[in-house]
C-alpha atoms as a PDB file:
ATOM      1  CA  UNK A   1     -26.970  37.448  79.508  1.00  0.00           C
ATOM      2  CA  UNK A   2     -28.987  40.584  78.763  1.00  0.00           C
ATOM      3  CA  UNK A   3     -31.798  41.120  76.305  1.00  0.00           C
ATOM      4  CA  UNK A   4     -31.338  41.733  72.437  1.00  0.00           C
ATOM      5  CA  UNK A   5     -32.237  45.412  72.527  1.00  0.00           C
ATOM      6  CA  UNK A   6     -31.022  45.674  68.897  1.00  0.00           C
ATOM      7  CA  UNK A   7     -31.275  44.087  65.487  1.00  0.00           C
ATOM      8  CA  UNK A   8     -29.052  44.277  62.372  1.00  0.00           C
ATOM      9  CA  UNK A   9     -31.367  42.123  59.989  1.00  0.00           C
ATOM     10  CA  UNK A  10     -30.246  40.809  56.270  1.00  0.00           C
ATOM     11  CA  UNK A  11     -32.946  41.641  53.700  1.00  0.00           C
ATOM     12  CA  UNK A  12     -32.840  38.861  51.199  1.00  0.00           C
ATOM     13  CA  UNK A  13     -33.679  35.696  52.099  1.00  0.00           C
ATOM     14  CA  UNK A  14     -34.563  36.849  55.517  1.00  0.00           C
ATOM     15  CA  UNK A  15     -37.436  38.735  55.394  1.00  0.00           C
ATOM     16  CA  UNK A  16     -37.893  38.982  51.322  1.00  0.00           C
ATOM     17  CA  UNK A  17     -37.155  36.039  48.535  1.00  0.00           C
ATOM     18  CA  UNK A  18     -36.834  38.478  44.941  1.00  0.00           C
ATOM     19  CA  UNK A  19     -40.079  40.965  45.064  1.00  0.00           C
ATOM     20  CA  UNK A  20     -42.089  38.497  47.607  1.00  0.00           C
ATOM     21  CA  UNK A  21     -42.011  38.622  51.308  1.00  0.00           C
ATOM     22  CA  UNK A  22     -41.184  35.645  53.241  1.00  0.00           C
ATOM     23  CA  UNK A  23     -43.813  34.081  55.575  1.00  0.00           C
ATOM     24  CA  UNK A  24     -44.099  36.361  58.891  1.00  0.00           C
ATOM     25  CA  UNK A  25     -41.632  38.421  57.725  1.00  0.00           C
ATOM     26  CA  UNK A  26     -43.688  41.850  58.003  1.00  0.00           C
ATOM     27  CA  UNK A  27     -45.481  40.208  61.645  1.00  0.00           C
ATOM     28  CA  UNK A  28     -41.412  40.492  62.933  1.00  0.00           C
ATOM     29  CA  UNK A  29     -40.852  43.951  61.959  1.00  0.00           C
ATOM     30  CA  UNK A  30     -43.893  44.941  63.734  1.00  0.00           C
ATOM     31  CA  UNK A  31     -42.736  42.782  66.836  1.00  0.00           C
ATOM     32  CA  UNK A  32     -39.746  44.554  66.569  1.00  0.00           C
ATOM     33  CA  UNK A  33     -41.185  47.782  66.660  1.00  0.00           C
ATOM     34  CA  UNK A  34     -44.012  47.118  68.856  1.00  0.00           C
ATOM     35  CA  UNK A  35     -41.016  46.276  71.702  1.00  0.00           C
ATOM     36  CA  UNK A  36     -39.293  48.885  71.244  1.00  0.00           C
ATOM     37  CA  UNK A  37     -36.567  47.380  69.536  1.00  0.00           C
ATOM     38  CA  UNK A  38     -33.590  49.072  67.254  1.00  0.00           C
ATOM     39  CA  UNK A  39     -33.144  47.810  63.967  1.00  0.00           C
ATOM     40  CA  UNK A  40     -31.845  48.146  60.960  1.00  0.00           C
ATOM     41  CA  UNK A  41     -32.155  46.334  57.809  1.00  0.00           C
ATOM     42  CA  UNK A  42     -28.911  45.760  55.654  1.00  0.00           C
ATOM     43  CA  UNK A  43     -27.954  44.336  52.139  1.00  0.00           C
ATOM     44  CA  UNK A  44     -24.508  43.636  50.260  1.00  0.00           C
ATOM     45  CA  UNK A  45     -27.107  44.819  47.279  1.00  0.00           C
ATOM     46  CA  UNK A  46     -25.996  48.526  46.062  1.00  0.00           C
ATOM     47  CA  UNK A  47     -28.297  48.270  43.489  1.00  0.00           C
ATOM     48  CA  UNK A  48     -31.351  50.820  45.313  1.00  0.00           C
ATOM     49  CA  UNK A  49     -31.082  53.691  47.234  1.00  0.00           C
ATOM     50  CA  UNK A  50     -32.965  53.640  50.625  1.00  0.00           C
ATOM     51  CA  UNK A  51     -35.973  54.996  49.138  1.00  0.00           C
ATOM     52  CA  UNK A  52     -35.907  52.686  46.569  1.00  0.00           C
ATOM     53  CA  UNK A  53     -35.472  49.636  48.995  1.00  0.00           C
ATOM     54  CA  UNK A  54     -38.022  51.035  50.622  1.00  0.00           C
ATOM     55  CA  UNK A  55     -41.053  51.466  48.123  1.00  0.00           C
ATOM     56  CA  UNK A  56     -40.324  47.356  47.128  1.00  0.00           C
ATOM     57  CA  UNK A  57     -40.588  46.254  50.077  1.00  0.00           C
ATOM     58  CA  UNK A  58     -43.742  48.030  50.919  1.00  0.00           C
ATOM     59  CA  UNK A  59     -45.016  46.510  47.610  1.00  0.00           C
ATOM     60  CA  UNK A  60     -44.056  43.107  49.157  1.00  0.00           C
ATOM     61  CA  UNK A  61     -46.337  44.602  52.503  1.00  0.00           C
ATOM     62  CA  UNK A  62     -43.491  45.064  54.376  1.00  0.00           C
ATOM     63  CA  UNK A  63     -43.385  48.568  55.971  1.00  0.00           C
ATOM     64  CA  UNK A  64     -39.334  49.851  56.855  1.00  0.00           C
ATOM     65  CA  UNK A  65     -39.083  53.249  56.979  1.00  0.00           C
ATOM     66  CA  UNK A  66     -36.110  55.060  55.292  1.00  0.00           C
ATOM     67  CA  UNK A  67     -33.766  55.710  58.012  1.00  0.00           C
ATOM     68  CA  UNK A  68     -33.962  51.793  58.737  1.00  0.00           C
ATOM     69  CA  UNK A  69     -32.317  50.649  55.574  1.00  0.00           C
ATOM     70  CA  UNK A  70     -28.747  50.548  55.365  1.00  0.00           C
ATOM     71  CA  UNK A  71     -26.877  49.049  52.299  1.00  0.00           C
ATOM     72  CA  UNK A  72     -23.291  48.037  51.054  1.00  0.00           C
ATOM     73  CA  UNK A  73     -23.251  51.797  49.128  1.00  0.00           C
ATOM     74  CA  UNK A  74     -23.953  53.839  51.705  1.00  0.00           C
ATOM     75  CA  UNK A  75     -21.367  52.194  53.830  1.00  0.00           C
ATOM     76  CA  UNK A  76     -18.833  52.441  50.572  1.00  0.00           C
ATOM     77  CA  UNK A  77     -19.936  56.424  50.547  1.00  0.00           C
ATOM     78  CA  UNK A  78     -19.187  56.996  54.217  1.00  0.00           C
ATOM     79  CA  UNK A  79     -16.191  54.584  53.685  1.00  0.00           C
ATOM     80  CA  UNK A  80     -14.820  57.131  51.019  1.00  0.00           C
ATOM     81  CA  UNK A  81     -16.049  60.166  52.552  1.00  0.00           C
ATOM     82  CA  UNK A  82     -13.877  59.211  55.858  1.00  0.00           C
ATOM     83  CA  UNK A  83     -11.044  58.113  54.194  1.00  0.00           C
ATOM     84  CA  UNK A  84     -10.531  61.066  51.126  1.00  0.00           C
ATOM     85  CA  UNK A  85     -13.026  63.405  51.650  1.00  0.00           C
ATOM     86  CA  UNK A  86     -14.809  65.203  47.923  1.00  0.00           C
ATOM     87  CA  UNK A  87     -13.166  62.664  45.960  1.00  0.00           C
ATOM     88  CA  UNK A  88     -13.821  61.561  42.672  1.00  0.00           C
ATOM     89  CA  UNK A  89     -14.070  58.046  41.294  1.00  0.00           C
ATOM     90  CA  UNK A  90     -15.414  55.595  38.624  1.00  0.00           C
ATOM     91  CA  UNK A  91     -18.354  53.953  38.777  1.00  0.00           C
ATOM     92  CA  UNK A  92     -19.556  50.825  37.618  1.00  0.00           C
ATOM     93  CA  UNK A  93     -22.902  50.547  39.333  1.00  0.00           C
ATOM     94  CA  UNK A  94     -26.317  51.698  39.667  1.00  0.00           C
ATOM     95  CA  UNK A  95     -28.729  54.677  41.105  1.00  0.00           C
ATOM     96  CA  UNK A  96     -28.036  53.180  45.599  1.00  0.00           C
ATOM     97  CA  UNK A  97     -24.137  53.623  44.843  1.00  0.00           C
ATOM     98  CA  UNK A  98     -23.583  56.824  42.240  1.00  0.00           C
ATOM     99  CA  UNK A  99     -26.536  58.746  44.324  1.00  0.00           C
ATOM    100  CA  UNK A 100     -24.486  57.874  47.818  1.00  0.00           C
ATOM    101  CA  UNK A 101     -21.439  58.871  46.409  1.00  0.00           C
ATOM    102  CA  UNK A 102     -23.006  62.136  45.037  1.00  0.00           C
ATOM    103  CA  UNK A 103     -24.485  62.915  48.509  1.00  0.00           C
ATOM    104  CA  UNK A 104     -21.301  62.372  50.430  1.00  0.00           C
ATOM    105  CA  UNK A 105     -19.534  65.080  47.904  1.00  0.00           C
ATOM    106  CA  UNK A 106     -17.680  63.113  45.511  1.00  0.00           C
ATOM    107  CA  UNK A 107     -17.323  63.350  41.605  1.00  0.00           C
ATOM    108  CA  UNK A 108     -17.970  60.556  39.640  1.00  0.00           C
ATOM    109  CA  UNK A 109     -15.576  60.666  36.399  1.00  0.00           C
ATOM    110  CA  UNK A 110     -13.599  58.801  34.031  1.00  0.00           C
ATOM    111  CA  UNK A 111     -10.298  61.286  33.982  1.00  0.00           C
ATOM    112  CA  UNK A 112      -7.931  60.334  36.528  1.00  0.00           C
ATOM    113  CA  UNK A 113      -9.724  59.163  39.543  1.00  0.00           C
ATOM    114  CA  UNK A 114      -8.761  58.600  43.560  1.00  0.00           C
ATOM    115  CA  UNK A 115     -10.996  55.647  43.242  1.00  0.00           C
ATOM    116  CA  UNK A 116     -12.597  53.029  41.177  1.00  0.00           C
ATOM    117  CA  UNK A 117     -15.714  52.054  42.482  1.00  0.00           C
ATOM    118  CA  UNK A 118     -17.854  48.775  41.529  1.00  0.00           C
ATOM    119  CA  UNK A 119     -20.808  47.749  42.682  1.00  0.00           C
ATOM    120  CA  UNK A 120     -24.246  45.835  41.918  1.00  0.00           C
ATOM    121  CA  UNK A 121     -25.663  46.108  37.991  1.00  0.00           C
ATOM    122  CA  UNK A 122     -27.575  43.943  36.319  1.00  0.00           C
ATOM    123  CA  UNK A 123     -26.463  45.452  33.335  1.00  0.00           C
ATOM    124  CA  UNK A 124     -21.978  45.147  33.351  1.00  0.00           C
ATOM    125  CA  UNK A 125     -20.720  46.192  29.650  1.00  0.00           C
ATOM    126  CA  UNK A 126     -17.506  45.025  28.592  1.00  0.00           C
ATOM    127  CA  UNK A 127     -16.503  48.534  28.178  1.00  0.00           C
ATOM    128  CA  UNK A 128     -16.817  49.859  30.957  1.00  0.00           C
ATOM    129  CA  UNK A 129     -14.874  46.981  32.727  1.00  0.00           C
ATOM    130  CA  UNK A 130     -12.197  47.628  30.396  1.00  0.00           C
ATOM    131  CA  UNK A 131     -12.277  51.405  31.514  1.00  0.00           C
ATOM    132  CA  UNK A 132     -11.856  49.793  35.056  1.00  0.00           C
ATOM    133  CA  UNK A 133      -9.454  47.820  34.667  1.00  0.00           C
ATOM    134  CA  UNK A 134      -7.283  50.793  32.579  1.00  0.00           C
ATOM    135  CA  UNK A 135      -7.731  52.859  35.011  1.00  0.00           C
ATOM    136  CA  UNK A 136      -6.645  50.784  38.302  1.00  0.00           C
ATOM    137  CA  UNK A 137      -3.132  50.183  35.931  1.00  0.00           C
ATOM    138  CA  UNK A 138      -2.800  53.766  35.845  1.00  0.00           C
ATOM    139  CA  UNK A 139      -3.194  54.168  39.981  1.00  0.00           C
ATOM    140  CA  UNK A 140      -6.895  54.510  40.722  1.00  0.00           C
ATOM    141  CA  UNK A 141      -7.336  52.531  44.076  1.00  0.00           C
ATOM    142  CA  UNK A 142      -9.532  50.261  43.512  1.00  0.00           C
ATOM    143  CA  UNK A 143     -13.088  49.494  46.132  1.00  0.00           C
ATOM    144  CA  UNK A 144     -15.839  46.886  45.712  1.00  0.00           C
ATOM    145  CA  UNK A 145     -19.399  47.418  47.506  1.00  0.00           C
ATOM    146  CA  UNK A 146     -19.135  43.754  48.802  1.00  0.00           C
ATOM    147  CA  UNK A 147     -17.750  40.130  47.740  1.00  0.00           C
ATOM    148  CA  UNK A 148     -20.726  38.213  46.698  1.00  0.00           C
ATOM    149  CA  UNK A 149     -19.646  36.369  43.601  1.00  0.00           C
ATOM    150  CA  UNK A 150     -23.777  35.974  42.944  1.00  0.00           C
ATOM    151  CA  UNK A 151     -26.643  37.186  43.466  1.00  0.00           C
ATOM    152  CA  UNK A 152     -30.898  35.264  43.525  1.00  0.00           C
ATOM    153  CA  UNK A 153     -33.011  36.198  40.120  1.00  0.00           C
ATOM    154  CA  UNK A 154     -36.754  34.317  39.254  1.00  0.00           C
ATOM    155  CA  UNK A 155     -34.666  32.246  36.618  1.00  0.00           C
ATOM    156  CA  UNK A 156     -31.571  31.162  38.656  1.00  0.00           C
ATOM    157  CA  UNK A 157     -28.149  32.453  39.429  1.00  0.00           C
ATOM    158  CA  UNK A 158     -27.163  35.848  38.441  1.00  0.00           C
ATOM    159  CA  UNK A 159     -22.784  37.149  38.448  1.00  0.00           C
ATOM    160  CA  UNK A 160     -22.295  39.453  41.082  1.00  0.00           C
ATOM    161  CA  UNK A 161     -20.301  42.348  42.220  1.00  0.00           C
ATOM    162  CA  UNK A 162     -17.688  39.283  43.413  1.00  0.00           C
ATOM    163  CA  UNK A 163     -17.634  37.883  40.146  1.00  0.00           C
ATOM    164  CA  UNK A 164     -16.977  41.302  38.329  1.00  0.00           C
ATOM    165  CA  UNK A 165     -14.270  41.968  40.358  1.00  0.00           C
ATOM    166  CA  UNK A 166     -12.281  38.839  39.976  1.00  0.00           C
ATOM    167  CA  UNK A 167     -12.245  39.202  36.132  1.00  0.00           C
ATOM    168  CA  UNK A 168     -10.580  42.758  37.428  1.00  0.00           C
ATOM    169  CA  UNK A 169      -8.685  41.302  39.922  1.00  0.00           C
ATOM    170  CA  UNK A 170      -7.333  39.084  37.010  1.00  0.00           C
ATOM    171  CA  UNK A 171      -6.044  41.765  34.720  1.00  0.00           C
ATOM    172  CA  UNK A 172      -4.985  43.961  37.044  1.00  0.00           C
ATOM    173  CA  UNK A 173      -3.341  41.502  39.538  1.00  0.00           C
ATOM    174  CA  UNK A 174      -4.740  44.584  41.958  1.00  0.00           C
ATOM    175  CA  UNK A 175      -7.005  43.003  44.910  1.00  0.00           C
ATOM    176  CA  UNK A 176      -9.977  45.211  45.669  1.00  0.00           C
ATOM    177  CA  UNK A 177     -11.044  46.295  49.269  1.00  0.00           C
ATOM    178  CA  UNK A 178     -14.049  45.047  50.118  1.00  0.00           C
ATOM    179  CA  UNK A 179     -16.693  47.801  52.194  1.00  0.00           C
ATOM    180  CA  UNK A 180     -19.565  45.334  52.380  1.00  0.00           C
ATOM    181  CA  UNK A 181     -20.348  42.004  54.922  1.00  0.00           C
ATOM    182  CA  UNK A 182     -18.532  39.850  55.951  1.00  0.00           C
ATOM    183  CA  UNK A 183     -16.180  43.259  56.504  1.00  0.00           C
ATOM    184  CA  UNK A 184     -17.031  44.267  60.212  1.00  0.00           C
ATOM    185  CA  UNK A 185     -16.578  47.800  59.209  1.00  0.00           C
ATOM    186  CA  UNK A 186     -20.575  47.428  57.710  1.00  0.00           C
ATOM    187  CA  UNK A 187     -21.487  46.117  61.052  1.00  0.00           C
ATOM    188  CA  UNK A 188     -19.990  48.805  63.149  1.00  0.00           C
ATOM    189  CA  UNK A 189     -21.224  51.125  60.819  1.00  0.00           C
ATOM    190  CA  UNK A 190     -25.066  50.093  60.940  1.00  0.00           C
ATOM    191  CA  UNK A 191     -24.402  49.825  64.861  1.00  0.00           C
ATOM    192  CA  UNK A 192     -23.346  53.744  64.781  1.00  0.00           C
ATOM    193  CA  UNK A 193     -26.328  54.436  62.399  1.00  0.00           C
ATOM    194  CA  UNK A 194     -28.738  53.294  65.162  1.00  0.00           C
ATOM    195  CA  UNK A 195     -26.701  53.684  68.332  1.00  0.00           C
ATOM    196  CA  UNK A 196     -26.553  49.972  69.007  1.00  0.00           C
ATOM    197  CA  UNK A 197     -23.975  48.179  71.389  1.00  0.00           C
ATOM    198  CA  UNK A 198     -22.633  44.674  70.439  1.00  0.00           C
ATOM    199  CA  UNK A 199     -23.151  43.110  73.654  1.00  0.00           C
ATOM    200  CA  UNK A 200     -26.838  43.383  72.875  1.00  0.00           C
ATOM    201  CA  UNK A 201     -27.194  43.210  69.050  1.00  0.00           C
ATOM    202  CA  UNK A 202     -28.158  40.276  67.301  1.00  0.00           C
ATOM    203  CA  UNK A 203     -27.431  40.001  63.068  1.00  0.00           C
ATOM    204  CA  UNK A 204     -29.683  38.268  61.627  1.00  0.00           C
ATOM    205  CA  UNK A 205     -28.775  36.814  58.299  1.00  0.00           C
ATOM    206  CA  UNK A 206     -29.228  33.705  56.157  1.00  0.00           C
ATOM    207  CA  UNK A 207     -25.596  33.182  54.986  1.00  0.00           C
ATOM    208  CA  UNK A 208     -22.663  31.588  56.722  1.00  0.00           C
ATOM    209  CA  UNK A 209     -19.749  33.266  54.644  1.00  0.00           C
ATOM    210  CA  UNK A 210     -20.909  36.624  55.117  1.00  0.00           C
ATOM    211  CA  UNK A 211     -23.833  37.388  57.451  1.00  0.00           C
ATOM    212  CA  UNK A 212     -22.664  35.111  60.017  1.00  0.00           C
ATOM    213  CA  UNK A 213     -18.739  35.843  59.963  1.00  0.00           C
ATOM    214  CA  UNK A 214     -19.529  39.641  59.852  1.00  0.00           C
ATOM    215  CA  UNK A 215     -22.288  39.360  63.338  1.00  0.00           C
ATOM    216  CA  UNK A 216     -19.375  37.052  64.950  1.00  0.00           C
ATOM    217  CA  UNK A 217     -16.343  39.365  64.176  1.00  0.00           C
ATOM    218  CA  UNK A 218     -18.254  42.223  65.400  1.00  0.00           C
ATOM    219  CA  UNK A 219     -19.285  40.350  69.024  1.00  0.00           C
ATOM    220  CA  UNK A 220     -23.131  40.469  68.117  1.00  0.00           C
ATOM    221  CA  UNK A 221     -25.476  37.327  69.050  1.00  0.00           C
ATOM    222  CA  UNK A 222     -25.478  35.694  65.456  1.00  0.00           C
ATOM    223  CA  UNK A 223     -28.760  34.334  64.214  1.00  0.00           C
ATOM    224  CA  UNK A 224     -29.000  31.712  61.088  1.00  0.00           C
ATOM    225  CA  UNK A 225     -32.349  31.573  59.250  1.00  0.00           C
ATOM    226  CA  UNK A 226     -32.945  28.855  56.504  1.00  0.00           C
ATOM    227  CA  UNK A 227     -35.319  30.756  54.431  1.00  0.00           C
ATOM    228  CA  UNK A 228     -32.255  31.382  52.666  1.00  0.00           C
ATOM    229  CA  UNK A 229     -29.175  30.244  50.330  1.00  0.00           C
ATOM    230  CA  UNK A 230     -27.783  27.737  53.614  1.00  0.00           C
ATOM    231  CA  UNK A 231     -29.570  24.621  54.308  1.00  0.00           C
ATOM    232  CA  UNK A 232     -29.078  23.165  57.759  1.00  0.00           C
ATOM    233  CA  UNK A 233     -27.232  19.766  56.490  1.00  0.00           C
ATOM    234  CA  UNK A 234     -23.995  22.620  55.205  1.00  0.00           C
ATOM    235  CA  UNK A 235     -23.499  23.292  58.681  1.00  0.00           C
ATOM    236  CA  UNK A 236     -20.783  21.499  59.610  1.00  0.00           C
ATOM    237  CA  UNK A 237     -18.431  22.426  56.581  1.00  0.00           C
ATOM    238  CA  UNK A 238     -17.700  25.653  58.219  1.00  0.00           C
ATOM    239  CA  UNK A 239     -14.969  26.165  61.264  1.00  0.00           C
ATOM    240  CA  UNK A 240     -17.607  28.237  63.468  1.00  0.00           C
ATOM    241  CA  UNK A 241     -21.253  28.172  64.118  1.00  0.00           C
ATOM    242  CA  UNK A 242     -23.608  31.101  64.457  1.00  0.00           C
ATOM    243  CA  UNK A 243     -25.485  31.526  68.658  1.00  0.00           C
ATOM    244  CA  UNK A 244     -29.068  30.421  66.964  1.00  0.00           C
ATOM    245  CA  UNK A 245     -30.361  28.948  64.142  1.00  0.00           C
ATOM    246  CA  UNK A 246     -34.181  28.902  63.092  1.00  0.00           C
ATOM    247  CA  UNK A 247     -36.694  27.876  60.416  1.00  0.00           C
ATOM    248  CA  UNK A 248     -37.947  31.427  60.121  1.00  0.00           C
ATOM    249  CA  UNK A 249     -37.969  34.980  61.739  1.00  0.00           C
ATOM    250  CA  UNK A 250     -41.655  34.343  62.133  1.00  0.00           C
ATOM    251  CA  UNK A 251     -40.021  32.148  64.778  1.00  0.00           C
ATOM    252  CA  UNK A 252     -37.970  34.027  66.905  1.00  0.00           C
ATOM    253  CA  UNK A 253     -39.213  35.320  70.140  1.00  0.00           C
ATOM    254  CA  UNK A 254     -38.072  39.511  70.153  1.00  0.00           C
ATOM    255  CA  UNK A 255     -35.475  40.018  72.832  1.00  0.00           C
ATOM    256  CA  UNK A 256     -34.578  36.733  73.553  1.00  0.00           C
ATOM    257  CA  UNK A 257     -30.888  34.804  72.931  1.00  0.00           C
ATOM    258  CA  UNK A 258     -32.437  31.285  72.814  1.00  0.00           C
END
């Protein structure tokens, strides 16, 4: 088989764990780079914007640039953008989804709306999930950044976008569409952003049920690390297997499949 010449890379648990880097995470990134490599680093989280992603993981002393940060909102945006272009929605969500949705044209608003939109918050009011849910009844189609029912936090388990939208999903008896992994439309999306080919991309991730089944569906070399939310012993609950598996990026050898 050919080399890796490309990487899509999961953030969290991968190379960060909350605001700390994991061990050798910032050594691969510089391998990466060093060789040549492509990569880009993606997250379900539509909390940040790239910039923002960006300045906390240099505080972690991890150095990504920008343009090599790709997350569950900007995929939503372009998403949107392709499929109604300068369309307006409602939000529920933070600064990484209502600033990509502002940059691909749309409106955000709560009168009438093609869309509504929810994403990441660490900060879901009971009103405004009540203005969802009205407003789905009344037509608005109704888009989720990704399906992750939770999300890490320094004092346990935290409800995520997932979680959200099943209470939604409950009232409404709509089902959302879902931009983020384990959708392959995020994959081929981040391979566009960097010009990658699937025969020689590897995702890196550190979940089964979405980083895995997104790399696999796409045809890229899947990679499982444990510094993650899947220990080695779940393995063999799941139908299909990812190409590698490894403690630790600080372990993997740039380029190779094995």
């Amino acid at each position: 088989m050919n080399d890796l010449e490309s990487y899509l890379i999961d953030m969290d648990g991968v190379l960060v764990h909350e605001e700390n880097a994991l061990p050798g995470a910032d050594e691969f990134i510089r391998r990466l780079s060093e060789a040549g490599k492509h990569f880009l680093v993606l997250t379900n989280n539509s909390i940040y914007t790239p910039r923002d992603l960006r300045a906390r993981l240099h505080a972690s002393g991890i150095d990504i640039p920008v343009e090599n940060l790709w997350t569950s909102a900007l995929a939503t945006a372009q998403f949107l953008d392709d499929q109604r272009p300068n369309g307006t929605a409602f939000v529920v969500g933070e600064a990484g989804l209502t600033t990509a949705l502002h940059e691909v044209g749309y409106v955000l608003t709560e009168r009438d709306p093609d869309y509504v939109v929810i994403g990441e918050t660490r900060t879901y009011s009971f009103e405004a999930i009540t203005r969802a849910i009205r407003l789905i009844e009344r037509g608005a189609r109704y888009i989720c950044t990704n399906p992750d029912a939770t999300g890490p936090s320094a004092e346990g388990t935290l409800p995520a976008t997932g979680s959200v939208a099943a209470l939604i999903t409950h009232a409404t008896r709509k089902t959302p569409y879902f931009v983020g992994k384990p959708n392959p439309l995020m994959i081929r999306a981040g391979l566009n952003t960097i010009g990658a080919h699937s025969e020689s991309t590897a995702m890196i991730g550190d979940r089964m049920d979405t980083d895995m089944v997104a790399g696999m569906e796409a045809g890229l070399h899947t990679i499982l690390v444990l510094t993650g939310v899947t220990d080695e012993a779940e393995l063999d609950r799941y139908p299909y297997r990812p190409n590698q598996i490894v403690q630790s990026v600080a372990s993997l050898e740039v380029g190779s499949r094995g």
